[in-house]
Each structure stands twice: as structure tokens, then as C-alpha cells.
PDB file of N, CA and C in Angstrom:
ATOM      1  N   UNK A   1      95.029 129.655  94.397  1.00  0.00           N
ATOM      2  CA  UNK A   1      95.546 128.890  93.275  1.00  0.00           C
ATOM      3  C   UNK A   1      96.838 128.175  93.670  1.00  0.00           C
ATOM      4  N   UNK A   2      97.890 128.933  94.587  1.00  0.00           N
ATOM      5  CA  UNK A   2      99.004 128.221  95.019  1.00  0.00           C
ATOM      6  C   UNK A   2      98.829 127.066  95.679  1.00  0.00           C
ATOM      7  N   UNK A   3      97.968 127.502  96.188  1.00  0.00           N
ATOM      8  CA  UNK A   3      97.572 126.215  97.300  1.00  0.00           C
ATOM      9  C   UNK A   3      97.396 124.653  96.449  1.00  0.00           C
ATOM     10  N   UNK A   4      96.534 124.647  95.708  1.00  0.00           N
ATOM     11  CA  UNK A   4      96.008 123.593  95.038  1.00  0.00           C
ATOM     12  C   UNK A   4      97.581 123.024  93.935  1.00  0.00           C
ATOM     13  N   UNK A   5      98.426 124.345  93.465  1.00  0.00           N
ATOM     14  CA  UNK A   5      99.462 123.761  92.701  1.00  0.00           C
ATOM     15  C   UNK A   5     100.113 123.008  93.136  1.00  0.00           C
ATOM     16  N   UNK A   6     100.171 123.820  94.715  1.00  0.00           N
ATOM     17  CA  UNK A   6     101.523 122.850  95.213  1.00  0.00           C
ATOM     18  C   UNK A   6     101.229 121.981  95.369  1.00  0.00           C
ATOM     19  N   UNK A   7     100.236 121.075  96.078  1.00  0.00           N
ATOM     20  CA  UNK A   7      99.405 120.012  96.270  1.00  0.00           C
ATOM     21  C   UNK A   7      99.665 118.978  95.175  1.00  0.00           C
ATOM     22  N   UNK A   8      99.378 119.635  94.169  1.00  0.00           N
ATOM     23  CA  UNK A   8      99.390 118.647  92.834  1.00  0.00           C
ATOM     24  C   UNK A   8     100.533 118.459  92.681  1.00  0.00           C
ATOM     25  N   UNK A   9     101.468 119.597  92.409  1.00  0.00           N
ATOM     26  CA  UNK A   9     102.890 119.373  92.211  1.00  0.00           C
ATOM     27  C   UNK A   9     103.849 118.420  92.906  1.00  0.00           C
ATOM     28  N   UNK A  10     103.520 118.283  94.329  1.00  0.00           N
ATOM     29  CA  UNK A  10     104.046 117.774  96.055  1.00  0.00           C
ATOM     30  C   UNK A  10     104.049 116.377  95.140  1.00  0.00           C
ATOM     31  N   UNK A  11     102.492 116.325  95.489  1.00  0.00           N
ATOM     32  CA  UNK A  11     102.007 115.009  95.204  1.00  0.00           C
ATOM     33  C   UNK A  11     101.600 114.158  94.451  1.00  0.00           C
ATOM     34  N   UNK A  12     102.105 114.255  93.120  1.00  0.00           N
ATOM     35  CA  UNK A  12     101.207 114.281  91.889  1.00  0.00           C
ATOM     36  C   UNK A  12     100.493 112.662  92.066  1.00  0.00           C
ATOM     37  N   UNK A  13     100.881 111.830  92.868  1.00  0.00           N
ATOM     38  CA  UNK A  13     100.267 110.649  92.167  1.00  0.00           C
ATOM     39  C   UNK A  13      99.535 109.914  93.794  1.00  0.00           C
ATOM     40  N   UNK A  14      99.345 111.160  94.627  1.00  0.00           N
ATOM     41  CA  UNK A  14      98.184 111.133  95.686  1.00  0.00           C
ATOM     42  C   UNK A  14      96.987 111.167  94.777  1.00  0.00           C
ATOM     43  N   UNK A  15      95.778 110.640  95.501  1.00  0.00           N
ATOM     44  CA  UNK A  15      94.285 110.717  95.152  1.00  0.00           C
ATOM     45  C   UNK A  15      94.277 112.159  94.910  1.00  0.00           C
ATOM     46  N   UNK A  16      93.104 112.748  94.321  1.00  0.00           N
ATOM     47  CA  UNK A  16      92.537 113.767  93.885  1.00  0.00           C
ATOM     48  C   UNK A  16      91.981 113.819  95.823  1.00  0.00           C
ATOM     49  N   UNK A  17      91.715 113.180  96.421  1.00  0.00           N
ATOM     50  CA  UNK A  17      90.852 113.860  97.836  1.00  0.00           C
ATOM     51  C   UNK A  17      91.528 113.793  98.703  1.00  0.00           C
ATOM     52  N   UNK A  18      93.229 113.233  98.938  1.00  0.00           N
ATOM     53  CA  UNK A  18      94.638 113.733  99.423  1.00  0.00           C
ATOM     54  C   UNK A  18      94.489 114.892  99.387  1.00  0.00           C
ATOM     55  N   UNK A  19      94.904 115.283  97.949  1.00  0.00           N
ATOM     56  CA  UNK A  19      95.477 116.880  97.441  1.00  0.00           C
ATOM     57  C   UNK A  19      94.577 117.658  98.039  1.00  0.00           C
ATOM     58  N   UNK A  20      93.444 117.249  98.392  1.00  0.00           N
ATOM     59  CA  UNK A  20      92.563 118.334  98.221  1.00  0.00           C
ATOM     60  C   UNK A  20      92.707 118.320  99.749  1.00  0.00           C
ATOM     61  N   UNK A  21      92.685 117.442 100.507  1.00  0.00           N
ATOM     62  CA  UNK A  21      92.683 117.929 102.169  1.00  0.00           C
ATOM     63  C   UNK A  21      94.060 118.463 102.502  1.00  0.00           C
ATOM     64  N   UNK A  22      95.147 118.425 101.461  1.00  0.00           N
ATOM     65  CA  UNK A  22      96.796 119.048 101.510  1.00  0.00           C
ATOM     66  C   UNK A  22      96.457 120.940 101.574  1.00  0.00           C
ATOM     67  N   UNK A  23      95.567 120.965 100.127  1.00  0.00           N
ATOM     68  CA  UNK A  23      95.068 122.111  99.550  1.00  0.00           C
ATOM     69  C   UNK A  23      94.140 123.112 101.067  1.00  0.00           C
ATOM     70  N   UNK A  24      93.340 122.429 101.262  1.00  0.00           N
ATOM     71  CA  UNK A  24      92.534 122.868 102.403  1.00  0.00           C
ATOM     72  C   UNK A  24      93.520 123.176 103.689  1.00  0.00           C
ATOM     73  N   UNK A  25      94.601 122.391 104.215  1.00  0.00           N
ATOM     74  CA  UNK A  25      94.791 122.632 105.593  1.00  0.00           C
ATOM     75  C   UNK A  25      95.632 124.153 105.293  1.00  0.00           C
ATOM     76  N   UNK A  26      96.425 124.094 103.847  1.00  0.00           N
ATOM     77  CA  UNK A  26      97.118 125.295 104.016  1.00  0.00           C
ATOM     78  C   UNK A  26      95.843 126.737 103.925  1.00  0.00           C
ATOM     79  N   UNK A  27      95.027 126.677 102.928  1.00  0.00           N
ATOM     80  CA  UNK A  27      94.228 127.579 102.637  1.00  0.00           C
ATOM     81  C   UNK A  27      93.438 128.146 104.543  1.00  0.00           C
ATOM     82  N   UNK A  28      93.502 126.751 104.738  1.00  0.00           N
ATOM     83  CA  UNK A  28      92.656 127.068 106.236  1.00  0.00           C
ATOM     84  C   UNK A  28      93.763 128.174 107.326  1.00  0.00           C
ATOM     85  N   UNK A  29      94.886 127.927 107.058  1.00  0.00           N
ATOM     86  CA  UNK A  29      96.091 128.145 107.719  1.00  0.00           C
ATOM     87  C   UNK A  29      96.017 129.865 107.068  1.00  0.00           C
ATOM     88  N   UNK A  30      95.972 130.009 106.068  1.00  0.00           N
ATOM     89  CA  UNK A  30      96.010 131.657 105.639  1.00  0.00           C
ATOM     90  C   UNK A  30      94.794 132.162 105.777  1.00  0.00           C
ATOM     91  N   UNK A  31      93.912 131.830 105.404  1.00  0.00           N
ATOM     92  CA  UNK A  31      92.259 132.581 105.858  1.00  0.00           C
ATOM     93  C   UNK A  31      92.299 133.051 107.488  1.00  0.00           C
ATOM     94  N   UNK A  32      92.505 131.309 108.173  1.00  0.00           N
ATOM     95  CA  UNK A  32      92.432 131.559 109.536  1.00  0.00           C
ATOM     96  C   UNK A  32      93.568 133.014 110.314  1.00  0.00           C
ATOM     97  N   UNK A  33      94.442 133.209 109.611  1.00  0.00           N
ATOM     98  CA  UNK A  33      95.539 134.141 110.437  1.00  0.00           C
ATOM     99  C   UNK A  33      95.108 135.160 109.363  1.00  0.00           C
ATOM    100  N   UNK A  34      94.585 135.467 108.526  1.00  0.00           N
ATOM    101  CA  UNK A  34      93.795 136.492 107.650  1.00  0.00           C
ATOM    102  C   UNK A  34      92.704 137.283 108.931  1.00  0.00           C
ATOM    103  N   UNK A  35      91.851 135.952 109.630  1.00  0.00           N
ATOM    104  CA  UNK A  35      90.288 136.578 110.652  1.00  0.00           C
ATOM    105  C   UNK A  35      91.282 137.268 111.868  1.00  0.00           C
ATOM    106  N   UNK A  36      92.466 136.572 112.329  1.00  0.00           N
ATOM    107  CA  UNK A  36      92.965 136.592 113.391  1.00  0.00           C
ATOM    108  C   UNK A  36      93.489 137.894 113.251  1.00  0.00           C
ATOM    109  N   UNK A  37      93.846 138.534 112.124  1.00  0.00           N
ATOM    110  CA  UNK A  37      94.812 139.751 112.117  1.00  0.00           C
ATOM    111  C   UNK A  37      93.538 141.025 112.158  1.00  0.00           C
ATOM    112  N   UNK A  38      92.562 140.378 111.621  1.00  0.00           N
ATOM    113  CA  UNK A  38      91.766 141.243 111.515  1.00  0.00           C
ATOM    114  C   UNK A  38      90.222 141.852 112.633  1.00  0.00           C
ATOM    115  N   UNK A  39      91.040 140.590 113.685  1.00  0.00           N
ATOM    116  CA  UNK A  39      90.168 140.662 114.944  1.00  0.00           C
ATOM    117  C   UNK A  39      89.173 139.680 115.260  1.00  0.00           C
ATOM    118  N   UNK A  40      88.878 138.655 114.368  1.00  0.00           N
ATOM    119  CA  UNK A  40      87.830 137.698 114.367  1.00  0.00           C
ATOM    120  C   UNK A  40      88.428 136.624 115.230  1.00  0.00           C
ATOM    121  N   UNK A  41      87.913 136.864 116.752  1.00  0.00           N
ATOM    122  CA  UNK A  41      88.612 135.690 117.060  1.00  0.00           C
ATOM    123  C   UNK A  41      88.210 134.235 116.957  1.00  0.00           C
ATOM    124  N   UNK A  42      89.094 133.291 117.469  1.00  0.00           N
ATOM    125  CA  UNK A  42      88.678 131.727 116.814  1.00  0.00           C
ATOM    126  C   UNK A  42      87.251 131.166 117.285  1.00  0.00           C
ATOM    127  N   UNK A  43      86.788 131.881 118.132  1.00  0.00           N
ATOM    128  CA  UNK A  43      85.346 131.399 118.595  1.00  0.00           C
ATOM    129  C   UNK A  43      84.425 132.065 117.753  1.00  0.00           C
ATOM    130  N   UNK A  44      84.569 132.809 116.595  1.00  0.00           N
ATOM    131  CA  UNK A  44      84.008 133.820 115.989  1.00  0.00           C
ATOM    132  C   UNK A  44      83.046 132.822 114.888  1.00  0.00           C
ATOM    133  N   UNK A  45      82.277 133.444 114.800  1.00  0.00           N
ATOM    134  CA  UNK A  45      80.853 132.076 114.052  1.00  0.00           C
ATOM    135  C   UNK A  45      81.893 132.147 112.110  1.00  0.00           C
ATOM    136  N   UNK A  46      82.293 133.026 111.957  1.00  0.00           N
ATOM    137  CA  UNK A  46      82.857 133.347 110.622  1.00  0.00           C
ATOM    138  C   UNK A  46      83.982 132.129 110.241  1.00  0.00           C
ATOM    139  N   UNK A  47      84.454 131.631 111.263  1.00  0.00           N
ATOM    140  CA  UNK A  47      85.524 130.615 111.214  1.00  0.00           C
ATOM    141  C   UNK A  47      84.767 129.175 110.836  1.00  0.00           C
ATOM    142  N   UNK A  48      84.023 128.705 111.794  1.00  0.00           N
ATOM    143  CA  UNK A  48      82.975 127.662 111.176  1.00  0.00           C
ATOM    144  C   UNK A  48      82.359 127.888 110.215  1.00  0.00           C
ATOM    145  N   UNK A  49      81.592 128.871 109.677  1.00  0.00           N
ATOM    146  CA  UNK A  49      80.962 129.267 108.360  1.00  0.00           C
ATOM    147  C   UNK A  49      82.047 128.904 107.090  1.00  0.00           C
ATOM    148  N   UNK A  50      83.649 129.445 107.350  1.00  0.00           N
ATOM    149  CA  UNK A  50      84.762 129.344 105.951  1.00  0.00           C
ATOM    150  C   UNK A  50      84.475 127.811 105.979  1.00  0.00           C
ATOM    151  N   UNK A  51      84.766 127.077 107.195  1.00  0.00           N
ATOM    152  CA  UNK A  51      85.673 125.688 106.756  1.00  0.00           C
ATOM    153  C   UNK A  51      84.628 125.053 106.120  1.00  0.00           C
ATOM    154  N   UNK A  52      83.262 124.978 105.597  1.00  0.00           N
ATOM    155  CA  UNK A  52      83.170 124.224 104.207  1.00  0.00           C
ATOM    156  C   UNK A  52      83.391 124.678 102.863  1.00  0.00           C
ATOM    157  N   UNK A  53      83.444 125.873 102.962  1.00  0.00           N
ATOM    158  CA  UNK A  53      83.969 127.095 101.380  1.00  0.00           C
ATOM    159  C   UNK A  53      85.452 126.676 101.675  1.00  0.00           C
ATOM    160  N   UNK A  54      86.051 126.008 102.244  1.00  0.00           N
ATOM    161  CA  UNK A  54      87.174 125.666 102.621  1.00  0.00           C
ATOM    162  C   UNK A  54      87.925 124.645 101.581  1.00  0.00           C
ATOM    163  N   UNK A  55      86.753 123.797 101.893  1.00  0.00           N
ATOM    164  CA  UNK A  55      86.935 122.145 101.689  1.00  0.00           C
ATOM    165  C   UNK A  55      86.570 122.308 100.033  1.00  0.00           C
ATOM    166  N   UNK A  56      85.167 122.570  99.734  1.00  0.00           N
ATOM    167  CA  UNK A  56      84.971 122.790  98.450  1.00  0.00           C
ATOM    168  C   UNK A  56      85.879 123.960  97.541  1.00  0.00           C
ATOM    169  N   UNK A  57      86.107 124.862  98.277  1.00  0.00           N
ATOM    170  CA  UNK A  57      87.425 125.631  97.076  1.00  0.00           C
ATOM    171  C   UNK A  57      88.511 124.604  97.356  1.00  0.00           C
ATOM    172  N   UNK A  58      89.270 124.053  97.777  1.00  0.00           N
ATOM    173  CA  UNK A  58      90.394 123.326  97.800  1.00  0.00           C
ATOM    174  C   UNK A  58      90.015 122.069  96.442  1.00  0.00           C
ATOM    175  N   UNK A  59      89.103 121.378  96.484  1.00  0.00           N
ATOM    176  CA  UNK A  59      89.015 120.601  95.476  1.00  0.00           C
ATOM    177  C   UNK A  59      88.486 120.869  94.317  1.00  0.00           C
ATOM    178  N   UNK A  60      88.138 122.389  94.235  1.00  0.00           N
ATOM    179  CA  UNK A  60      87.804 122.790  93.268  1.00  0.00           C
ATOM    180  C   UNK A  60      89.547 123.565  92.475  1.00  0.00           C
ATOM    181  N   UNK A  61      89.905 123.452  93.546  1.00  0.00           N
ATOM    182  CA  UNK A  61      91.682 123.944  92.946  1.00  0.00           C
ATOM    183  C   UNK A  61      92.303 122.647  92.544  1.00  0.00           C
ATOM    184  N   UNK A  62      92.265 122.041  92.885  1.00  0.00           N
ATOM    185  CA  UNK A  62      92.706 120.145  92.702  1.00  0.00           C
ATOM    186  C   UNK A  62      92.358 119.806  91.256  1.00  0.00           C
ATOM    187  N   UNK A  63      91.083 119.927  91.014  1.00  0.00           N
ATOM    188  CA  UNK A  63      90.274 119.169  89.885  1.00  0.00           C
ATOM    189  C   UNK A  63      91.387 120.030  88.268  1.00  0.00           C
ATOM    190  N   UNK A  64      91.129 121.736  89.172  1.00  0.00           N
ATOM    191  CA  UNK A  64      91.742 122.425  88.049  1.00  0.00           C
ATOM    192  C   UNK A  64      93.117 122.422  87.615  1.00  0.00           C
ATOM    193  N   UNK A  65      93.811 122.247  88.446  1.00  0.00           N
ATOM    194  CA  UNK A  65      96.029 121.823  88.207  1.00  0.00           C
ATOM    195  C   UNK A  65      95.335 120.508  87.809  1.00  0.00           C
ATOM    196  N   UNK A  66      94.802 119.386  88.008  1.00  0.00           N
ATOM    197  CA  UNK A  66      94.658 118.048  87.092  1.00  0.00           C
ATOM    198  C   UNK A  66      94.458 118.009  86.085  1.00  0.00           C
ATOM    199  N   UNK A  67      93.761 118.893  85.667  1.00  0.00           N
ATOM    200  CA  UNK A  67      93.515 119.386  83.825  1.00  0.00           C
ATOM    201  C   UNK A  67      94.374 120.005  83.467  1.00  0.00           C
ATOM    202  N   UNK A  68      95.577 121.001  84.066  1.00  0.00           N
ATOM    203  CA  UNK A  68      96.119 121.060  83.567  1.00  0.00           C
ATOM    204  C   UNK A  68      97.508 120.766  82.972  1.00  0.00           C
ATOM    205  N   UNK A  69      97.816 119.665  83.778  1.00  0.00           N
ATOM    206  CA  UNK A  69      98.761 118.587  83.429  1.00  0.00           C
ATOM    207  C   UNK A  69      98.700 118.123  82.778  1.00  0.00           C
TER     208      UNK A  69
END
């Protein structure tokens, strides 16, 4: 949810598909050191599998701080 606020907040008068690749690089940035702590290393098939649940939760956090402004 932080992810997508700040995004909106940062940027409020970026595109909706700005925010959302703002939203994504951080989310990618905590998941990714989430696999890493937990042993999955970066060649690990689990890393390619997140980054489209990536992309689509990020603009699905976007759409939602826009409504609620």
C-alpha cells in the first residue's frame, strides 16, 4: 500500500502508468531482498514468476490512492 501512496503522493500529476512503474520498481526492490534473505537466489525461477504480480499489483495500488483523492 506504501508503495503505491508514495507514488501518488511524489507525483500526483504523473500518468496513472508513471506511478505505477514508480510503485513497481520499489515493490520489486522489497520482494526482491525479501527472496534474497530468504535464500532464493536471483537466478531462482520465483523472481521471474513475481515480476508480472509485480507490475499488476503496483497499478492496482495506483488506480486505488486515485480514488482516493
Amino acid at each position: 500500500m506504501a508503495a503505491g501512496k508514495e507514488a501518488v503522493d511524489r507525483h500526483p500529476e504523473a500518468p496513472a502508468a508513471e506511478q505505477a512503474k514508480m510503485a513497481a520498481h520499489r515493490l520489486r526492490g522489497e520482494v526482491m531482498a525479501f527472496l534474497d534473505d530468504h535464500g532464493a537466489p536471483s537466478s531462482s525461477s520465483a523472481h521471474a514468476a513475481i515480476e508480472l504480480d509485480l507490475q499488476v499489483c503496483a497499478m492496482g495500488l495506483i488506480d486505488y490512492w486515485q480514488k482516493q483523492r
